[in-house]
PDB file of N, CA and C in Angstrom:
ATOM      1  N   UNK A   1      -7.360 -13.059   2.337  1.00  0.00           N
ATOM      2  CA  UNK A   1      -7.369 -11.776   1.690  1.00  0.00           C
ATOM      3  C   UNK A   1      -8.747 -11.145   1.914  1.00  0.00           C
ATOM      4  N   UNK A   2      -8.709 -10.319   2.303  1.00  0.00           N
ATOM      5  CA  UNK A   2     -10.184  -8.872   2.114  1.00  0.00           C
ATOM      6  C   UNK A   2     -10.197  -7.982   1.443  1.00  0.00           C
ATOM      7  N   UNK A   3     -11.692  -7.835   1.202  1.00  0.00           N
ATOM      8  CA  UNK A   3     -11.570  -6.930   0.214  1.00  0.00           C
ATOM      9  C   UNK A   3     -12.796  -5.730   1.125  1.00  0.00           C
ATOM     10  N   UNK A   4     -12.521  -4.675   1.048  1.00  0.00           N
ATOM     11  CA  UNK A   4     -13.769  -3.550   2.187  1.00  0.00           C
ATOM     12  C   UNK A   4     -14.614  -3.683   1.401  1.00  0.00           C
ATOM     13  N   UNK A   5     -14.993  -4.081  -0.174  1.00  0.00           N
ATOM     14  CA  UNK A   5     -15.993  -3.542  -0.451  1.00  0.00           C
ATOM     15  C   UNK A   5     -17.047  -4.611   0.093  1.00  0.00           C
ATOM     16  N   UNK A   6     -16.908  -5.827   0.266  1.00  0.00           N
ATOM     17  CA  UNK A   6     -18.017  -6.861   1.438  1.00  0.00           C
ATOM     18  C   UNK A   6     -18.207  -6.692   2.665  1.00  0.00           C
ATOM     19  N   UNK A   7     -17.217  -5.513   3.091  1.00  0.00           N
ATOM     20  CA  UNK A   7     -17.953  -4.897   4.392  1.00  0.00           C
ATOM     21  C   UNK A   7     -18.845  -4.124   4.661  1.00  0.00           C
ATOM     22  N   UNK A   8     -19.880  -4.582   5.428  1.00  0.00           N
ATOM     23  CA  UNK A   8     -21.603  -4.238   5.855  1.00  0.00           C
ATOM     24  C   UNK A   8     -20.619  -2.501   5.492  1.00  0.00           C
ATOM     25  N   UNK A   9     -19.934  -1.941   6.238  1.00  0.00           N
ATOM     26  CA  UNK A   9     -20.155  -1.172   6.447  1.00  0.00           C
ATOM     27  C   UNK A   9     -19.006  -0.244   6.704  1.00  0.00           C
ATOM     28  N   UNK A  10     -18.746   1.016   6.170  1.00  0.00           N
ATOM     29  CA  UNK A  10     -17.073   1.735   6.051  1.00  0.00           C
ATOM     30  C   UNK A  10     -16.190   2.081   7.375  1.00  0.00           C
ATOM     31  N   UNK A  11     -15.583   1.247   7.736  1.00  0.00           N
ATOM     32  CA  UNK A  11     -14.861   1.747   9.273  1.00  0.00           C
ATOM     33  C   UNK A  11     -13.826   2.907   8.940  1.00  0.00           C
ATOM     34  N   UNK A  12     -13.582   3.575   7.898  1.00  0.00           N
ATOM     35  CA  UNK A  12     -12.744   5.122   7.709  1.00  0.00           C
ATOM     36  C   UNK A  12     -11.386   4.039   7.273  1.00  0.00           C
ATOM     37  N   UNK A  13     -10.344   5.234   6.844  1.00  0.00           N
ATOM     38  CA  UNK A  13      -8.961   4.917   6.942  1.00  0.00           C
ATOM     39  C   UNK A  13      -8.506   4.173   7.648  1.00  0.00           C
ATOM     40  N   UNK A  14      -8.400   5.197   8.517  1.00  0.00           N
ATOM     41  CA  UNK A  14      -7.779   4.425  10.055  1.00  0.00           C
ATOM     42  C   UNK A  14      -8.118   2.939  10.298  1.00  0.00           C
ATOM     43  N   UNK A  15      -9.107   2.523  10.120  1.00  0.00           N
ATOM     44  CA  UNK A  15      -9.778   1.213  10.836  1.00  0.00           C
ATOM     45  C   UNK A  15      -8.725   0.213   9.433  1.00  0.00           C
ATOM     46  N   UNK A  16      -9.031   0.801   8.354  1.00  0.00           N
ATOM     47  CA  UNK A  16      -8.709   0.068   7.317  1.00  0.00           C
ATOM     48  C   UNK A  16      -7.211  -0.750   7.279  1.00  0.00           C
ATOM     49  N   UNK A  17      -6.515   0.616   7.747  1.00  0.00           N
ATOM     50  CA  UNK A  17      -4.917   0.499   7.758  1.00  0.00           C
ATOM     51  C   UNK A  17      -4.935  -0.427   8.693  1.00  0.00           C
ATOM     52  N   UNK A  18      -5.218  -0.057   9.377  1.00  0.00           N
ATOM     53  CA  UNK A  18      -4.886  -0.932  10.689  1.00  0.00           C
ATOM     54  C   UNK A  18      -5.448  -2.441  10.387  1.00  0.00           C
ATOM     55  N   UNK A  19      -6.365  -2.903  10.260  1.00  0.00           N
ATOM     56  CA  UNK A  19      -6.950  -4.204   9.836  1.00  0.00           C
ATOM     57  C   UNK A  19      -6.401  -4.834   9.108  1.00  0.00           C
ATOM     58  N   UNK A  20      -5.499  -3.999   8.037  1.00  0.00           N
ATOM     59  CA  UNK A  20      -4.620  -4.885   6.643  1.00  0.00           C
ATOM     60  C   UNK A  20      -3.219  -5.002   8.268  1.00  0.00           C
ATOM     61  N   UNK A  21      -2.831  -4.018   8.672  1.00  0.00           N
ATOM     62  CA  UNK A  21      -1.371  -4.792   9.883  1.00  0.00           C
ATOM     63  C   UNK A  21      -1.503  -5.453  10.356  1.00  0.00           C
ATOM     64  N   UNK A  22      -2.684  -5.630  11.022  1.00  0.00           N
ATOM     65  CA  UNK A  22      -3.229  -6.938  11.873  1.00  0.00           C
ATOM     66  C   UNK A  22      -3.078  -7.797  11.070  1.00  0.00           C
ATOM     67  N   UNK A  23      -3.470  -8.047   9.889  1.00  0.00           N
ATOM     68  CA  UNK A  23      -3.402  -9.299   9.551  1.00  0.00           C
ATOM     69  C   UNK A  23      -2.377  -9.676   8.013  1.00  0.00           C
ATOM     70  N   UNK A  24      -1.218  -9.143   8.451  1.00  0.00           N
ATOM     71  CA  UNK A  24      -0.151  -9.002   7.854  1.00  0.00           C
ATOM     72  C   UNK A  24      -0.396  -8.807   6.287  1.00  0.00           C
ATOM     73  N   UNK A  25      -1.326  -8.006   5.892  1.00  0.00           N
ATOM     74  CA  UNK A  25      -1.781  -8.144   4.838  1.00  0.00           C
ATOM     75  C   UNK A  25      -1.301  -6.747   3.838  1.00  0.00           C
ATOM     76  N   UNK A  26      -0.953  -6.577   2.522  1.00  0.00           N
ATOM     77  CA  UNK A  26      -0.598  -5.545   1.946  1.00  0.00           C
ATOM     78  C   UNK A  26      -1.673  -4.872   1.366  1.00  0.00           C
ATOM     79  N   UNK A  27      -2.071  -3.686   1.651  1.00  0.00           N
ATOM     80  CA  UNK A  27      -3.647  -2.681   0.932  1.00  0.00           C
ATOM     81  C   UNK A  27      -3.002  -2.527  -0.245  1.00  0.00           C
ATOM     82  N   UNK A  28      -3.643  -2.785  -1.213  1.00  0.00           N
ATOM     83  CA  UNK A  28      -4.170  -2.210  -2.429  1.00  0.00           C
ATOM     84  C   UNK A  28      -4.963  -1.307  -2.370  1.00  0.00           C
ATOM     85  N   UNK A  29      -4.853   0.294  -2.991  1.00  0.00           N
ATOM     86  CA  UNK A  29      -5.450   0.834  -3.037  1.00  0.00           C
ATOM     87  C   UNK A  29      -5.255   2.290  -4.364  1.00  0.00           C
ATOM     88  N   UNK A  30      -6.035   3.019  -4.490  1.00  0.00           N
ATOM     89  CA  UNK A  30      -6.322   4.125  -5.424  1.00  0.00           C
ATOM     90  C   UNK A  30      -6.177   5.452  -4.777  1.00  0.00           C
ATOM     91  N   UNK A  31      -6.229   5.254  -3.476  1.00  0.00           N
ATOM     92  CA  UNK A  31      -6.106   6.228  -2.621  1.00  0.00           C
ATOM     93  C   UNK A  31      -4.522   6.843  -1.960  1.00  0.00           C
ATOM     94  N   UNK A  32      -4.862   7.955  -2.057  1.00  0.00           N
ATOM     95  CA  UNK A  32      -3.135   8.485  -0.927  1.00  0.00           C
ATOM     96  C   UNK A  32      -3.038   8.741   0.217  1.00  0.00           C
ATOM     97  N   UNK A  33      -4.748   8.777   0.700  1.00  0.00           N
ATOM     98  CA  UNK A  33      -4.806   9.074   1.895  1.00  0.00           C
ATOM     99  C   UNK A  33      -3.755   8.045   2.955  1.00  0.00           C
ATOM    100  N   UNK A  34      -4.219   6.724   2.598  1.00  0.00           N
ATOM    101  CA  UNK A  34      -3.539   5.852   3.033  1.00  0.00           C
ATOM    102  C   UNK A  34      -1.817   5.600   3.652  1.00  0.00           C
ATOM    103  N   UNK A  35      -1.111   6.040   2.184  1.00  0.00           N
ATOM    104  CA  UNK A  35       0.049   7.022   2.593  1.00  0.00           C
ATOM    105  C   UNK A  35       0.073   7.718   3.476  1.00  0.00           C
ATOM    106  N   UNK A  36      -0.450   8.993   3.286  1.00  0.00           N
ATOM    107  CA  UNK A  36      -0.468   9.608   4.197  1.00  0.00           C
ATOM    108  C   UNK A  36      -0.446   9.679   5.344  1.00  0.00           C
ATOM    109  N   UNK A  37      -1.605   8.578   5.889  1.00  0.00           N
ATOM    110  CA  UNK A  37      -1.687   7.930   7.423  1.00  0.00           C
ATOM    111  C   UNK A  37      -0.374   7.705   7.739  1.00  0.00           C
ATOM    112  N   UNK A  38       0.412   6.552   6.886  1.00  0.00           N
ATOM    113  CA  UNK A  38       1.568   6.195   7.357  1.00  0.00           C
ATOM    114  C   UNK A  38       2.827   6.564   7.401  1.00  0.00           C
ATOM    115  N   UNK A  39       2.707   8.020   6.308  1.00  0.00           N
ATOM    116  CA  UNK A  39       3.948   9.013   6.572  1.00  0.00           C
ATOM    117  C   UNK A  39       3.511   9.951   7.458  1.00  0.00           C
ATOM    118  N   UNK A  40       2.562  10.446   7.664  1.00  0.00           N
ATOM    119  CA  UNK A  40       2.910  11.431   8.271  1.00  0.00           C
ATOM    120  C   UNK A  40       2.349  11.169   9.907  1.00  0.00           C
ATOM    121  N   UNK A  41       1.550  10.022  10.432  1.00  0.00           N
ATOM    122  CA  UNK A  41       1.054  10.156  11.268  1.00  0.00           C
ATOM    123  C   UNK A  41       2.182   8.932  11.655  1.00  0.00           C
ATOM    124  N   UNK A  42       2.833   8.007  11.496  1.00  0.00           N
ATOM    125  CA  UNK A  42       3.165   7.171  11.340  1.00  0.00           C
ATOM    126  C   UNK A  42       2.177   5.853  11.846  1.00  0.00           C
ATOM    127  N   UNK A  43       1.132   5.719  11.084  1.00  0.00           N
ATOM    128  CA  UNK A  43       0.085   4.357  11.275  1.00  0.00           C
ATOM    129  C   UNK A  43       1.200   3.072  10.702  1.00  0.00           C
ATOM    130  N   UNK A  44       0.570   1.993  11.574  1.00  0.00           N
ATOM    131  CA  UNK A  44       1.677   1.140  10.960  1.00  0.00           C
ATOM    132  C   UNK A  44       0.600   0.282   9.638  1.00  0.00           C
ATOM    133  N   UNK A  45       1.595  -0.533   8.827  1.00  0.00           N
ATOM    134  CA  UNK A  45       1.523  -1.296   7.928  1.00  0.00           C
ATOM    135  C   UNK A  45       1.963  -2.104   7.843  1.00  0.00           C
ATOM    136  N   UNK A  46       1.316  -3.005   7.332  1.00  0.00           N
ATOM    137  CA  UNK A  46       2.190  -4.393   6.172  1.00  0.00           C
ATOM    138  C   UNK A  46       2.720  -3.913   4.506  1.00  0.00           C
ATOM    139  N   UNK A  47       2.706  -2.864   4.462  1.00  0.00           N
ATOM    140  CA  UNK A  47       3.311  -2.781   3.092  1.00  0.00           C
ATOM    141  C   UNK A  47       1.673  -1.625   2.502  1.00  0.00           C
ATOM    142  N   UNK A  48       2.080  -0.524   1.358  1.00  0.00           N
ATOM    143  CA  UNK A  48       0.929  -0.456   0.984  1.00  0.00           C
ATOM    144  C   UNK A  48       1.114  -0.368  -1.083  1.00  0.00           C
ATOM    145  N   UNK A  49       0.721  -0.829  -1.769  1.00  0.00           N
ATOM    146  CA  UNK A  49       0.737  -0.487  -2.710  1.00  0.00           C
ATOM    147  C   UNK A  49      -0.553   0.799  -3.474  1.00  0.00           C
ATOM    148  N   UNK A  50      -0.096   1.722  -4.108  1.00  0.00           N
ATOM    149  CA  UNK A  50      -1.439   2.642  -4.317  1.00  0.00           C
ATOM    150  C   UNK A  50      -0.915   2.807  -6.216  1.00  0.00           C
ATOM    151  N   UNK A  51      -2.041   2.848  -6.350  1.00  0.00           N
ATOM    152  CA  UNK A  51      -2.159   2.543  -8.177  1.00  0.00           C
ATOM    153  C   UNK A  51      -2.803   3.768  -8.648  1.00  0.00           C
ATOM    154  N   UNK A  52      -1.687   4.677  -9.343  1.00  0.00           N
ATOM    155  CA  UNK A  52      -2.607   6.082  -9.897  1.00  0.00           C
ATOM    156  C   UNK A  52      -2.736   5.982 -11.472  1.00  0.00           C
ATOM    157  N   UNK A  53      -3.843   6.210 -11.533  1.00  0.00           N
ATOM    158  CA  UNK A  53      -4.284   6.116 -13.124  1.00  0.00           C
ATOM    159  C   UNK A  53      -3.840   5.036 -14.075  1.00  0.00           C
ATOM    160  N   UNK A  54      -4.655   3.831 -13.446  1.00  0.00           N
ATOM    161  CA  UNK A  54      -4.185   2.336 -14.114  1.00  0.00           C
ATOM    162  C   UNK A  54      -5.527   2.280 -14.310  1.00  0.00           C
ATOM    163  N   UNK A  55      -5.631   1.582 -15.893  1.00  0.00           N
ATOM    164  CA  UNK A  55      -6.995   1.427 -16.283  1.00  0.00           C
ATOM    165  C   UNK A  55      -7.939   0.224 -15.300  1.00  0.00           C
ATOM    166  N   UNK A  56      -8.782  -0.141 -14.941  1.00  0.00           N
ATOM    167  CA  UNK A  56      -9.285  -1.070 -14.290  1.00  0.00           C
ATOM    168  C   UNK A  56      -9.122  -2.257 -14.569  1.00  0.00           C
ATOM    169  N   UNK A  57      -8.800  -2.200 -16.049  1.00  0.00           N
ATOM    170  CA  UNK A  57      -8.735  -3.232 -16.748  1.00  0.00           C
ATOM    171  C   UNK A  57      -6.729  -4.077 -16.175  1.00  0.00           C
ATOM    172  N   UNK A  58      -6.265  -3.200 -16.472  1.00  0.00           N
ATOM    173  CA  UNK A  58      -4.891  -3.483 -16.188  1.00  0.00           C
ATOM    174  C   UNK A  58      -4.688  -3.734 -14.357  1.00  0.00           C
ATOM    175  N   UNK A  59      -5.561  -3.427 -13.651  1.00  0.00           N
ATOM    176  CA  UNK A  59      -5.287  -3.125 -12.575  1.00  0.00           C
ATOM    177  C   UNK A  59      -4.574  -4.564 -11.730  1.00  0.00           C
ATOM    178  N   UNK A  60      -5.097  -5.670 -11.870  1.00  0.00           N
ATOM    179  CA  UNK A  60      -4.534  -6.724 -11.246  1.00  0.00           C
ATOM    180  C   UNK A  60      -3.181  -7.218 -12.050  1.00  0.00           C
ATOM    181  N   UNK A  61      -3.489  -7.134 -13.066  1.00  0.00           N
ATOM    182  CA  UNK A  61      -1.509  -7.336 -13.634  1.00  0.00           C
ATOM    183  C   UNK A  61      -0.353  -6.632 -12.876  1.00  0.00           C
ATOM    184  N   UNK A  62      -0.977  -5.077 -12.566  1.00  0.00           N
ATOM    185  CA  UNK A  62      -0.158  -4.294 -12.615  1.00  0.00           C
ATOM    186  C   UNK A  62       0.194  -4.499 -11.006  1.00  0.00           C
ATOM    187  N   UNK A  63      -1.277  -4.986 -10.125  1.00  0.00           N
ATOM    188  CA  UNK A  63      -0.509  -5.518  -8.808  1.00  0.00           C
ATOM    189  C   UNK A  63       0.235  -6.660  -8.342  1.00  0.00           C
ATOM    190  N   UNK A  64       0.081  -7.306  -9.423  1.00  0.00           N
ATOM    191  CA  UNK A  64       0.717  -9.057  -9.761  1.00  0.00           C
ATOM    192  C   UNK A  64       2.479  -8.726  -9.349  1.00  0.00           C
ATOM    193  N   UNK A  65       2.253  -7.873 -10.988  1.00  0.00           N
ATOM    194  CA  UNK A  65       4.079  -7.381 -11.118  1.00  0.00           C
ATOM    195  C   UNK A  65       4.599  -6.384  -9.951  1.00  0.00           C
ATOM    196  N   UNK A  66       4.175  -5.663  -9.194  1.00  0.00           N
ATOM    197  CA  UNK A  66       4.606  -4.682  -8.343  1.00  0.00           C
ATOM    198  C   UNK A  66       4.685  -5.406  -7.227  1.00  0.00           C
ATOM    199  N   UNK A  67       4.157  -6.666  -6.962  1.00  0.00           N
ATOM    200  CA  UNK A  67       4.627  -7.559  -5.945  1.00  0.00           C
ATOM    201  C   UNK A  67       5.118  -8.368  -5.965  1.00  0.00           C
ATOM    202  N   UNK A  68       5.184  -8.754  -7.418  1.00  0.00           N
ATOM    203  CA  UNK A  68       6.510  -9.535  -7.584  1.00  0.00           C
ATOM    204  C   UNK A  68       8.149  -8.916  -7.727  1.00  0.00           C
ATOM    205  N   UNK A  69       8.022  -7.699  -8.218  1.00  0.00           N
ATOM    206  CA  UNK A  69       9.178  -7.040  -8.249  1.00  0.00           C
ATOM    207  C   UNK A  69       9.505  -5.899  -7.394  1.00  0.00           C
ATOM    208  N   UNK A  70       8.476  -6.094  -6.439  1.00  0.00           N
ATOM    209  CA  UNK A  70       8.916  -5.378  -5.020  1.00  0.00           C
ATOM    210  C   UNK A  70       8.554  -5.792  -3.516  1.00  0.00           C
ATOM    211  N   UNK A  71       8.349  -7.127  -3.685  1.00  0.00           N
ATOM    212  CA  UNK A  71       7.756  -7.958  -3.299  1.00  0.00           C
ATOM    213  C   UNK A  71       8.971  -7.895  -1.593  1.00  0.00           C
ATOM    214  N   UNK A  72      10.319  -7.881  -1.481  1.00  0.00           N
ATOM    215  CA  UNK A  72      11.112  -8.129  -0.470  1.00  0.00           C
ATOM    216  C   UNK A  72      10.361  -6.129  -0.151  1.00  0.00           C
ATOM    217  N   UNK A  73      11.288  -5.309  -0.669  1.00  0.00           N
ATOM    218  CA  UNK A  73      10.413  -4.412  -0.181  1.00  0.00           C
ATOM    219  C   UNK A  73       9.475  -3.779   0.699  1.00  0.00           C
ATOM    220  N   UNK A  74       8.281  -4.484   0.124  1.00  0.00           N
ATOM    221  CA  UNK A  74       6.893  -4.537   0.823  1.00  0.00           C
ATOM    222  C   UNK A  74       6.520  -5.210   1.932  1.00  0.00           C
ATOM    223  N   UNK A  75       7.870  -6.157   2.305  1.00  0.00           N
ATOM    224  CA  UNK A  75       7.832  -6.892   3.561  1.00  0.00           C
ATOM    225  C   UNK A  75       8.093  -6.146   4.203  1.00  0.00           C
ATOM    226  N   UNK A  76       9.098  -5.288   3.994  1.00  0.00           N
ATOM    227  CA  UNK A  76       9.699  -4.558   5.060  1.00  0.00           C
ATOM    228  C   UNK A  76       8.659  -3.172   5.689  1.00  0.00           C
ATOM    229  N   UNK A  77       7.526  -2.979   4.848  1.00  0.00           N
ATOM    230  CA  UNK A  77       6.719  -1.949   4.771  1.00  0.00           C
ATOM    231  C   UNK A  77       7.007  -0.645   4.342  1.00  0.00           C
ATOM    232  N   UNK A  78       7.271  -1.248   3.064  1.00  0.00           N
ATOM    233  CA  UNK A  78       7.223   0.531   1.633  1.00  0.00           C
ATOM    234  C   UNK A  78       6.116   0.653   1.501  1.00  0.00           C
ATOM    235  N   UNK A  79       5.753   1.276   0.944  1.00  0.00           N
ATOM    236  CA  UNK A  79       4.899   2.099   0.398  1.00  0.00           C
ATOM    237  C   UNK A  79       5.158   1.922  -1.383  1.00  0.00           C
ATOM    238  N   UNK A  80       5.106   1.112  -2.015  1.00  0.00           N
ATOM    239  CA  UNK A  80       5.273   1.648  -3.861  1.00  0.00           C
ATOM    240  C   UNK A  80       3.858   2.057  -4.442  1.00  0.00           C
ATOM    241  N   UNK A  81       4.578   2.985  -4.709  1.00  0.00           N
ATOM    242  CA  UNK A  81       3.106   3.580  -5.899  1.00  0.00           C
ATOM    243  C   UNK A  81       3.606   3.656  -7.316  1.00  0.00           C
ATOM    244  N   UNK A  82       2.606   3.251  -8.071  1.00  0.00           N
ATOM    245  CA  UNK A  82       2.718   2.487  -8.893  1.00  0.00           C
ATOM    246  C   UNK A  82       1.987   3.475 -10.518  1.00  0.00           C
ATOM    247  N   UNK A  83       2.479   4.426 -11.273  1.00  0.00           N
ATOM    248  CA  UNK A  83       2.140   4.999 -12.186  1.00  0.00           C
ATOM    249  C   UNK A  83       2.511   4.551 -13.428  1.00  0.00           C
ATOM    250  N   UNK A  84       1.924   4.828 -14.842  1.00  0.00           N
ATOM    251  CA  UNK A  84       2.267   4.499 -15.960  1.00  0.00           C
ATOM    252  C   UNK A  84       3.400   4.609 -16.003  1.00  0.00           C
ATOM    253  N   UNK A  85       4.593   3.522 -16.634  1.00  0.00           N
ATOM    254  CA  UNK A  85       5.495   3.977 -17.185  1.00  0.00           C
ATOM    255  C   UNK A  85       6.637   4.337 -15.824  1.00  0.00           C
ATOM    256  N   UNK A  86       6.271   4.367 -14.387  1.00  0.00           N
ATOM    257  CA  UNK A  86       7.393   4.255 -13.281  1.00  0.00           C
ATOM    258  C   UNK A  86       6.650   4.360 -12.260  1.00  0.00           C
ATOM    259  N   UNK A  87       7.568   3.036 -11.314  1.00  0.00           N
ATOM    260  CA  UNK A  87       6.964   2.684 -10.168  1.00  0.00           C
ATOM    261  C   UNK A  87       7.887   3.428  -8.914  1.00  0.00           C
ATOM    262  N   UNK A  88       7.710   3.896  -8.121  1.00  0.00           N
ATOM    263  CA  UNK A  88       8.435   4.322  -7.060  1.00  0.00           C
ATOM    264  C   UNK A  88       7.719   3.686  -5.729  1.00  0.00           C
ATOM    265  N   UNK A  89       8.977   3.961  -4.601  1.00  0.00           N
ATOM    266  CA  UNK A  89       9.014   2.627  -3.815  1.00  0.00           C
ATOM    267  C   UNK A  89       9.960   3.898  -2.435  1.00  0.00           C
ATOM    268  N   UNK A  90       8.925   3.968  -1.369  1.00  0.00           N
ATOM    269  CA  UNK A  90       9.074   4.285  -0.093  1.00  0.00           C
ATOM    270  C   UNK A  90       9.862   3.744   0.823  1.00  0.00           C
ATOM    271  N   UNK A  91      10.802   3.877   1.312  1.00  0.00           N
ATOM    272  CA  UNK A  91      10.879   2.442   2.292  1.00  0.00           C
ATOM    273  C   UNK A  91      11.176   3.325   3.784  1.00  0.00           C
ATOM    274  N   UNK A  92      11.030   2.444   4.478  1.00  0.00           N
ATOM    275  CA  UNK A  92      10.979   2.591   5.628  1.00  0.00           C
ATOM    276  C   UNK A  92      12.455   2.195   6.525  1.00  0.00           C
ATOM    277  N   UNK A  93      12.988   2.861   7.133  1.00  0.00           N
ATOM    278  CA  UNK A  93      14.066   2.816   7.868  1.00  0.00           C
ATOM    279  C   UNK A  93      13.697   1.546   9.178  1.00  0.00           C
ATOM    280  N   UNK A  94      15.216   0.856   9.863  1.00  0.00           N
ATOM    281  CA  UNK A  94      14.873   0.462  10.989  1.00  0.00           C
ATOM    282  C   UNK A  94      13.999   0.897  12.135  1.00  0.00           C
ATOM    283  N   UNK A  95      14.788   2.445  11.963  1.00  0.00           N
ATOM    284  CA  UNK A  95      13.729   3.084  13.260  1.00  0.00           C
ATOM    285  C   UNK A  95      12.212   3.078  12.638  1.00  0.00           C
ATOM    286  N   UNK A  96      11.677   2.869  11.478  1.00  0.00           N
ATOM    287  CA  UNK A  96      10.363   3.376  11.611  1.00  0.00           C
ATOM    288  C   UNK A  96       9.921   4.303  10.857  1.00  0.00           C
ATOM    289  N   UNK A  97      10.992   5.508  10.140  1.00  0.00           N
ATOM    290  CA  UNK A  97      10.972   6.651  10.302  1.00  0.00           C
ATOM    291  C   UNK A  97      10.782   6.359   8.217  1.00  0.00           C
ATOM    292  N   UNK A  98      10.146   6.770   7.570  1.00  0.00           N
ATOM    293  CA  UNK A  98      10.249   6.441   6.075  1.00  0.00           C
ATOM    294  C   UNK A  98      11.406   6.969   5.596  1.00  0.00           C
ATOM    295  N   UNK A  99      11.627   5.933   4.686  1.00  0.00           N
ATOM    296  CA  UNK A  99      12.474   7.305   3.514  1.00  0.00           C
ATOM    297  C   UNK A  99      12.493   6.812   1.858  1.00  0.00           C
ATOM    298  N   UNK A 100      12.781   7.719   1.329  1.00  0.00           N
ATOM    299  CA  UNK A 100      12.363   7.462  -0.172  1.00  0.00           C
ATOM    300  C   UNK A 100      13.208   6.946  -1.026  1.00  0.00           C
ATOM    301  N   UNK A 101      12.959   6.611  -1.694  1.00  0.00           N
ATOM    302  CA  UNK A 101      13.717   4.981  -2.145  1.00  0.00           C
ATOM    303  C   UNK A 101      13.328   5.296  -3.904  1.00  0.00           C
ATOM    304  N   UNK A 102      14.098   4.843  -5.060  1.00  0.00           N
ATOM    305  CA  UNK A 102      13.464   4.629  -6.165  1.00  0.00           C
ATOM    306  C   UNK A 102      13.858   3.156  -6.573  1.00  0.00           C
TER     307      UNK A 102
END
């Protein structure tokens, strides 16, 4: 597992996304940019989870449970984002192509 913030140094989005596919790994993140990369540009992934307005405190429970209960999902490379009170969940078609899922 990695975490960017022990990296010397910020390689952007792009580098990021890509580094969690390489190494079949799912991003955690706070960010939408991330999304974004992968809907609209189609960057590939291992799955991304993005957490809006979860206290810091709650923050690893709340990624515990969102991968445990979306855990097949995220193999396939969704996207769930994860808000108080409802989680929604991206998924991605055979071809590649996303589509939205609850």
């Amino acid at each position: 597992m990695d975490w960017v913030g022990d990296w010397t140094a910020d390689p952007g989005d792009d580098e990021i996304l890509a580094h969690a596919a390489r190494s079949g790994q799912v991003l955690v993140t706070l960010d939408k940019d991330f999304g974004g990369l992968a809907v609209a540009f189609g960057a590939a992934h291992a799955g991304i989870i993005r957490l809006v307005d979860i206290r810091y405190r709650e923050q690893a429970a709340v990624c515990v449970r969102a991968i445990s209960e979306r855990e097949l999902e995220l193999t396939q490379g969704a996207i769930v984002t994860v808000e108080r009170g409802r989680t929604r969940v991206r998924l991605q078609d055979p071809s590649g192509d996303p589509q939205r899922g609850e």
